[in-house]
Structures are given as structure tokens and as C-alpha cells.
Protein backbone atom coordinates (compact mmCIF):
# COMPACT_ATOMS: atom_id res chain seq x y z
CA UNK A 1 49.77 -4.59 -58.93
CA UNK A 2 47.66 -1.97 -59.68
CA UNK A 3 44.72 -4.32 -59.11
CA UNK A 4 45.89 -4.59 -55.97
CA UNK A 5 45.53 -1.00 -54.70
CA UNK A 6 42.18 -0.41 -56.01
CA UNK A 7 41.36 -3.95 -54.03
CA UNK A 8 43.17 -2.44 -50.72
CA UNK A 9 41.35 1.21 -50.96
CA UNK A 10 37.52 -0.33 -50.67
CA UNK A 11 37.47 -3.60 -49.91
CA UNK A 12 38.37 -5.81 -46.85
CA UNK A 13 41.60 -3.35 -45.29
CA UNK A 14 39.46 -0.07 -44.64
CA UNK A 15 36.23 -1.74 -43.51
CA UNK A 16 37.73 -2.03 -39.62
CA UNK A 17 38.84 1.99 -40.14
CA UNK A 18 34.94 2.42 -41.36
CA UNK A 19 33.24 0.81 -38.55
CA UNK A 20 35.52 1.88 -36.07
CA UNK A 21 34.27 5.71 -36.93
CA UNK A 22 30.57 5.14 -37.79
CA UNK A 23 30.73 2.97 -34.17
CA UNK A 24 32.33 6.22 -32.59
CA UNK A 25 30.14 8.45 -34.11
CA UNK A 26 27.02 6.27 -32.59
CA UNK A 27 28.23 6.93 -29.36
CA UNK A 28 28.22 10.68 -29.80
CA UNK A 29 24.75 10.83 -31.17
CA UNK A 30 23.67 8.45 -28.67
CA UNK A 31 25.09 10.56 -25.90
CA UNK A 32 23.62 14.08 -27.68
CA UNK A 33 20.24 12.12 -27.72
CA UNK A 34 20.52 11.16 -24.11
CA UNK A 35 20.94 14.95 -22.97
CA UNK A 36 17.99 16.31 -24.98
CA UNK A 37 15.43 13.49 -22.79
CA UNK A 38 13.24 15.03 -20.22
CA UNK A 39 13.70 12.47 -17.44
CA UNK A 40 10.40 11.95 -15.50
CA UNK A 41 10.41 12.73 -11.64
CA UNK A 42 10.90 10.66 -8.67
CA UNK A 43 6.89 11.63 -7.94
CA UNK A 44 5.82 10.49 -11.51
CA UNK A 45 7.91 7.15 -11.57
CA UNK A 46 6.20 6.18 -8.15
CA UNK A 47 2.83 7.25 -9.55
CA UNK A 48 2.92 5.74 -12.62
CA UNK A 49 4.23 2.58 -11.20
CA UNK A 50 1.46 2.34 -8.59
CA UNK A 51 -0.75 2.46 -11.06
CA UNK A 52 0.67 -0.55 -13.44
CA UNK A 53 0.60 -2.53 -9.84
CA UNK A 54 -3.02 -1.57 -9.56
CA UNK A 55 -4.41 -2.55 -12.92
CA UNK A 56 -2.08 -5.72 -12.73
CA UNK A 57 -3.95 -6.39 -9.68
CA UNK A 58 -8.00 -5.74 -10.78
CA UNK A 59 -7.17 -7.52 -14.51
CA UNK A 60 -5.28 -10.70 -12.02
CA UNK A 61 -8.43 -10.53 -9.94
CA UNK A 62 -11.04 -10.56 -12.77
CA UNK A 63 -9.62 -13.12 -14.52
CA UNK A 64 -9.31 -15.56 -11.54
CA UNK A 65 -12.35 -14.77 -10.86
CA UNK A 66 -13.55 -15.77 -14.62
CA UNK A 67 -11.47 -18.71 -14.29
CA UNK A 68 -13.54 -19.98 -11.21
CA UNK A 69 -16.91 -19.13 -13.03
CA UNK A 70 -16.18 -21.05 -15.84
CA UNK A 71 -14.94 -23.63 -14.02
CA UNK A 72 -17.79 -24.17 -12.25
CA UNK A 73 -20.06 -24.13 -15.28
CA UNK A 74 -18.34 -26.49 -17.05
CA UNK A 75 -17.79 -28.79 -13.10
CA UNK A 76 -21.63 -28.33 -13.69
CA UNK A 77 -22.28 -29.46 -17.02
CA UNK A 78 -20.28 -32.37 -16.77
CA UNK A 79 -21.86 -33.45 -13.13
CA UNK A 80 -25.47 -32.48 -15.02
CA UNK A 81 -25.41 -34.66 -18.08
CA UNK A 82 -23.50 -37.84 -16.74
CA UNK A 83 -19.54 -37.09 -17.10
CA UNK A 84 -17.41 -36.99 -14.30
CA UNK A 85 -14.53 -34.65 -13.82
């Protein structure tokens, strides 16, 4: 019997109680966390944003542009030395 209680006080009963409070304390820290953040501006969010659109744009454009260059040096190569594409 007495084997019983010690298996009751730390094993398999108290775990639910356990993660129930660390879970509950998560939330609290998460929450304190979320008050100390300095939350960018409407201003800086479209700024920033324009700019991701912009380099997306030049890097998309370079490397189509690559992509045609090689392309044609390799159409090239093959058309030069016999091989058809």
C-alpha cells in the first residue's frame, strides 16, 4: 500500500496537474513577452515590404535573364557542333 502512494505522488496522477500549470504559466510569459515588443509602424511595414517586392523583382529579372543567356549558349553549341535540340 505504501508503494502505492509514493507511485501516486510522482508518477502518472500529478503529471496532468504539472502540465496544466507549466502550460498556464507559458501563457503568462508569452503574454508579458508580447507587451515588452516594439511593434514597427504602419510607414515601416509598407517600406520594408516595398522593398522585399523590389529585390524579388531585380533577383526574378536577373535570373530570367541568365536563364535565356545560357540557354542560348548551350541552343548554340548544340546547333554548332552537330546536335539538335
Amino acid at each position: 500500500m505504501a508503494d502505492l502512494q509514493k507511485q501516486d505522488n510522482g508518477g502518472f496522477v500529478s503529471k496532468p496537474k504539472q502540465w496544466w500549470l507549466s502550460t498556464k504559466e507559458f501563457f503568462r510569459d508569452t503574454t508579458g513577452e508580447m507587451k515588452k515588443v516594439t511593434w514597427p509602424t504602419r510607414s515601416e511595414v509598407i517600406g520594408t515590404t516595398a522593398v522585399v517586392i523590389v529585390a524579388t523583382l531585380v533577383f526574378a529579372l536577373f535570373l530570367w535573364g541568365c536563364d535565356v543567356v545560357f540557354y542560348k549558349a548551350i541552343d548554340f553549341l548544340f546547333t554548332r557542333f552537330g546536335a539538335s535540340t
